[in-house]
C-alpha atoms as a PDB file:
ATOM      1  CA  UNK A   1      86.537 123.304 129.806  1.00  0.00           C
ATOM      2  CA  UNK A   2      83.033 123.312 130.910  1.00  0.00           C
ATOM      3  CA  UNK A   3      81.987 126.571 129.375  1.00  0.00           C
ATOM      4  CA  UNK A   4      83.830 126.419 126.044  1.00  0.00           C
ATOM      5  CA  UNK A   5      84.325 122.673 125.058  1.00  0.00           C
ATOM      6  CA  UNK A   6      82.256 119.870 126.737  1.00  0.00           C
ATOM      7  CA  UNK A   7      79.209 121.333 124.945  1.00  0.00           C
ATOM      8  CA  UNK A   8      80.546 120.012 121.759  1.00  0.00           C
ATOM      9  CA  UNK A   9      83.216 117.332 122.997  1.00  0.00           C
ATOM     10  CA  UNK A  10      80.412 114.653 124.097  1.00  0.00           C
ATOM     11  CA  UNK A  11      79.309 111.550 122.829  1.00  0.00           C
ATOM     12  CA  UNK A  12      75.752 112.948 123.138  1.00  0.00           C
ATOM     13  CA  UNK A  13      76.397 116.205 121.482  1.00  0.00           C
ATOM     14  CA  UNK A  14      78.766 115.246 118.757  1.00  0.00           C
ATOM     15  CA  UNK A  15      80.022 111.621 118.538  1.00  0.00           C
ATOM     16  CA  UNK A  16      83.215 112.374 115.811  1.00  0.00           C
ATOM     17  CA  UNK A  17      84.326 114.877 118.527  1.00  0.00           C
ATOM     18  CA  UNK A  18      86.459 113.413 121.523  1.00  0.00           C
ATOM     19  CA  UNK A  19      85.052 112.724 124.790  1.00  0.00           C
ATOM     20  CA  UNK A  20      86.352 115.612 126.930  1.00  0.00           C
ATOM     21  CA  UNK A  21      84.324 115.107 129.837  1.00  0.00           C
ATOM     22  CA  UNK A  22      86.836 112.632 131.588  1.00  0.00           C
ATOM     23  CA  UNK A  23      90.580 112.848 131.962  1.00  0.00           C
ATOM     24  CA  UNK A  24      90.975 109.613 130.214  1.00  0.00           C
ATOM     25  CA  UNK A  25      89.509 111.413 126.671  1.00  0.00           C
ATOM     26  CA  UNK A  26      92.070 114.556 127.675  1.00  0.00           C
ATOM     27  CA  UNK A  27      95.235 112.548 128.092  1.00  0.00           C
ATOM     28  CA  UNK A  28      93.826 110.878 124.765  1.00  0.00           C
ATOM     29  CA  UNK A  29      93.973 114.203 123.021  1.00  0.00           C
ATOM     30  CA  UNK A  30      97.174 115.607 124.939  1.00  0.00           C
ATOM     31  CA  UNK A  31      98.992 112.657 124.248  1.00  0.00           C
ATOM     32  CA  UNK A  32     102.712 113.049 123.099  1.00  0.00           C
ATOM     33  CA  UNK A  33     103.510 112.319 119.802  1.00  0.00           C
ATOM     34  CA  UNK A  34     106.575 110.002 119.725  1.00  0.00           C
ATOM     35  CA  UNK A  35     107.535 110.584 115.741  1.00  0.00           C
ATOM     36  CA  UNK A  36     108.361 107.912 113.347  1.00  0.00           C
ATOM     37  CA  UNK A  37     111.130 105.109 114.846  1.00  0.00           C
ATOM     38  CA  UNK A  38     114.781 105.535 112.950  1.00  0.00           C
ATOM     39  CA  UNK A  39     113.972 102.494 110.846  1.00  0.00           C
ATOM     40  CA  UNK A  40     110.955 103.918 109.194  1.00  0.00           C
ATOM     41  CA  UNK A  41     112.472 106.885 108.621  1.00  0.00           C
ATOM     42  CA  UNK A  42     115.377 105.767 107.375  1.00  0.00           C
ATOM     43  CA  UNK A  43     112.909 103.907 104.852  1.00  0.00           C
ATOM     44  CA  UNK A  44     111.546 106.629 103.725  1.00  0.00           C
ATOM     45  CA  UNK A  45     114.249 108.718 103.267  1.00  0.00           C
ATOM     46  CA  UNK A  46     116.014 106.072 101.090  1.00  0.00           C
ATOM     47  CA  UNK A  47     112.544 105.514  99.118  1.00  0.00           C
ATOM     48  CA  UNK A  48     112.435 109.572  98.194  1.00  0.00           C
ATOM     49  CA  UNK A  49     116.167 110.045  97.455  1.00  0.00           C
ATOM     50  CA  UNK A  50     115.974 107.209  95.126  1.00  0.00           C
ATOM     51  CA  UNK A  51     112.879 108.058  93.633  1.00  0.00           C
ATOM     52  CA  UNK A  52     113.267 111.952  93.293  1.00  0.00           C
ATOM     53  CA  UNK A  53     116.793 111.379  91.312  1.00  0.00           C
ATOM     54  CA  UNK A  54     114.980 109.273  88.442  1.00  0.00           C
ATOM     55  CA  UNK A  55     112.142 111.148  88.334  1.00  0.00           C
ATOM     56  CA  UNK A  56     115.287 114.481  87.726  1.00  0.00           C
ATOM     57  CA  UNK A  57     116.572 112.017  85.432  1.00  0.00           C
ATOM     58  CA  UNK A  58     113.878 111.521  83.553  1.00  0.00           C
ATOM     59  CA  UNK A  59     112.678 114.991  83.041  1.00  0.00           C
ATOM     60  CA  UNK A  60     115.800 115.541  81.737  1.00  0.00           C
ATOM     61  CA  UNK A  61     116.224 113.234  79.392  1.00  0.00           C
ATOM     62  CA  UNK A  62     112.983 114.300  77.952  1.00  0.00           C
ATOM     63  CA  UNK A  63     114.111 118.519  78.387  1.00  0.00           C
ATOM     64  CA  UNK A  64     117.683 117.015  76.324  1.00  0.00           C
ATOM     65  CA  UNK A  65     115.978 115.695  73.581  1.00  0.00           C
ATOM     66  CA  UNK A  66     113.421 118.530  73.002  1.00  0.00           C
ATOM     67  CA  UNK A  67     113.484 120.861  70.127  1.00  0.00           C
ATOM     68  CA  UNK A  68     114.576 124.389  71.817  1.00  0.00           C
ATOM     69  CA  UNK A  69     115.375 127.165  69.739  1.00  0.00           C
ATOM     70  CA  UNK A  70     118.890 129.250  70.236  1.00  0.00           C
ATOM     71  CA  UNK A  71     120.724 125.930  70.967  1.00  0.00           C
ATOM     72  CA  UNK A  72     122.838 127.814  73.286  1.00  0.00           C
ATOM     73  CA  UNK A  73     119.533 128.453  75.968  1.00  0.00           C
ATOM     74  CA  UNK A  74     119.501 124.701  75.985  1.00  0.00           C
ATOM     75  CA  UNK A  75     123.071 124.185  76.563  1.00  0.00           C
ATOM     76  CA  UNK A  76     123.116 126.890  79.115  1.00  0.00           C
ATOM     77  CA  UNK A  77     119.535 125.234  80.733  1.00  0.00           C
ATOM     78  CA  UNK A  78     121.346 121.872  81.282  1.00  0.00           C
ATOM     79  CA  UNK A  79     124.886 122.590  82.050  1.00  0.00           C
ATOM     80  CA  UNK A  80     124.238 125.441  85.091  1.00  0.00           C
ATOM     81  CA  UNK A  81     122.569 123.900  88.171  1.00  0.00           C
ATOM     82  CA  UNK A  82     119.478 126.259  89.756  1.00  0.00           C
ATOM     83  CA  UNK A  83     120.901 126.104  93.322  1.00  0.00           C
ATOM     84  CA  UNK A  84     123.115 128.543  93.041  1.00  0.00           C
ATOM     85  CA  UNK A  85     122.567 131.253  95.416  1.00  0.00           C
ATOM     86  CA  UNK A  86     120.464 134.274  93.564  1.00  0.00           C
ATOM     87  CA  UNK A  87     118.326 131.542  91.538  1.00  0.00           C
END
């Protein structure tokens, strides 16, 4: 720590940098991230899900009423789902 960090990890030296020179600023760094609670992520989750199926719902609406030329490649675009295995 002394040769390879505190030259940069001091107030004097760099104050964005964290203060390495006491155990305090270590266990600051070292700290253990604890994650999201279930409620938030629960939250979240629900907000994507929602959100991701209209916006695929919306795109396709759009791709359904463009003009794409052989009919059939349009038919076939919209009616087979891309995650099958191989695609």
């Amino acid at each position: 720590m002394q040769e390879h960090c505190i030259a940069c990890h001091n107030p004097e030296a760099n104050p964005h940098l964290p203060d390495l020179r006491t155990f305090e600023g270590v266990s600051k760094v070292t700290a253990q991230d604890e994650g999201m609670t279930i409620p938030t992520l629960v939250r979240v989750s629900h907000i994507h899900l929602f959100s991701i199926t209209f916006i695929f719902f919306i795109v396709g609406f759009i791709f359904t009423h463009a003009y794409v030329r052989p009919t059939w490649l349009k038919c076939l675009v919209i009616a087979i789902p891309t995650d099958l295995p191989g695609w």
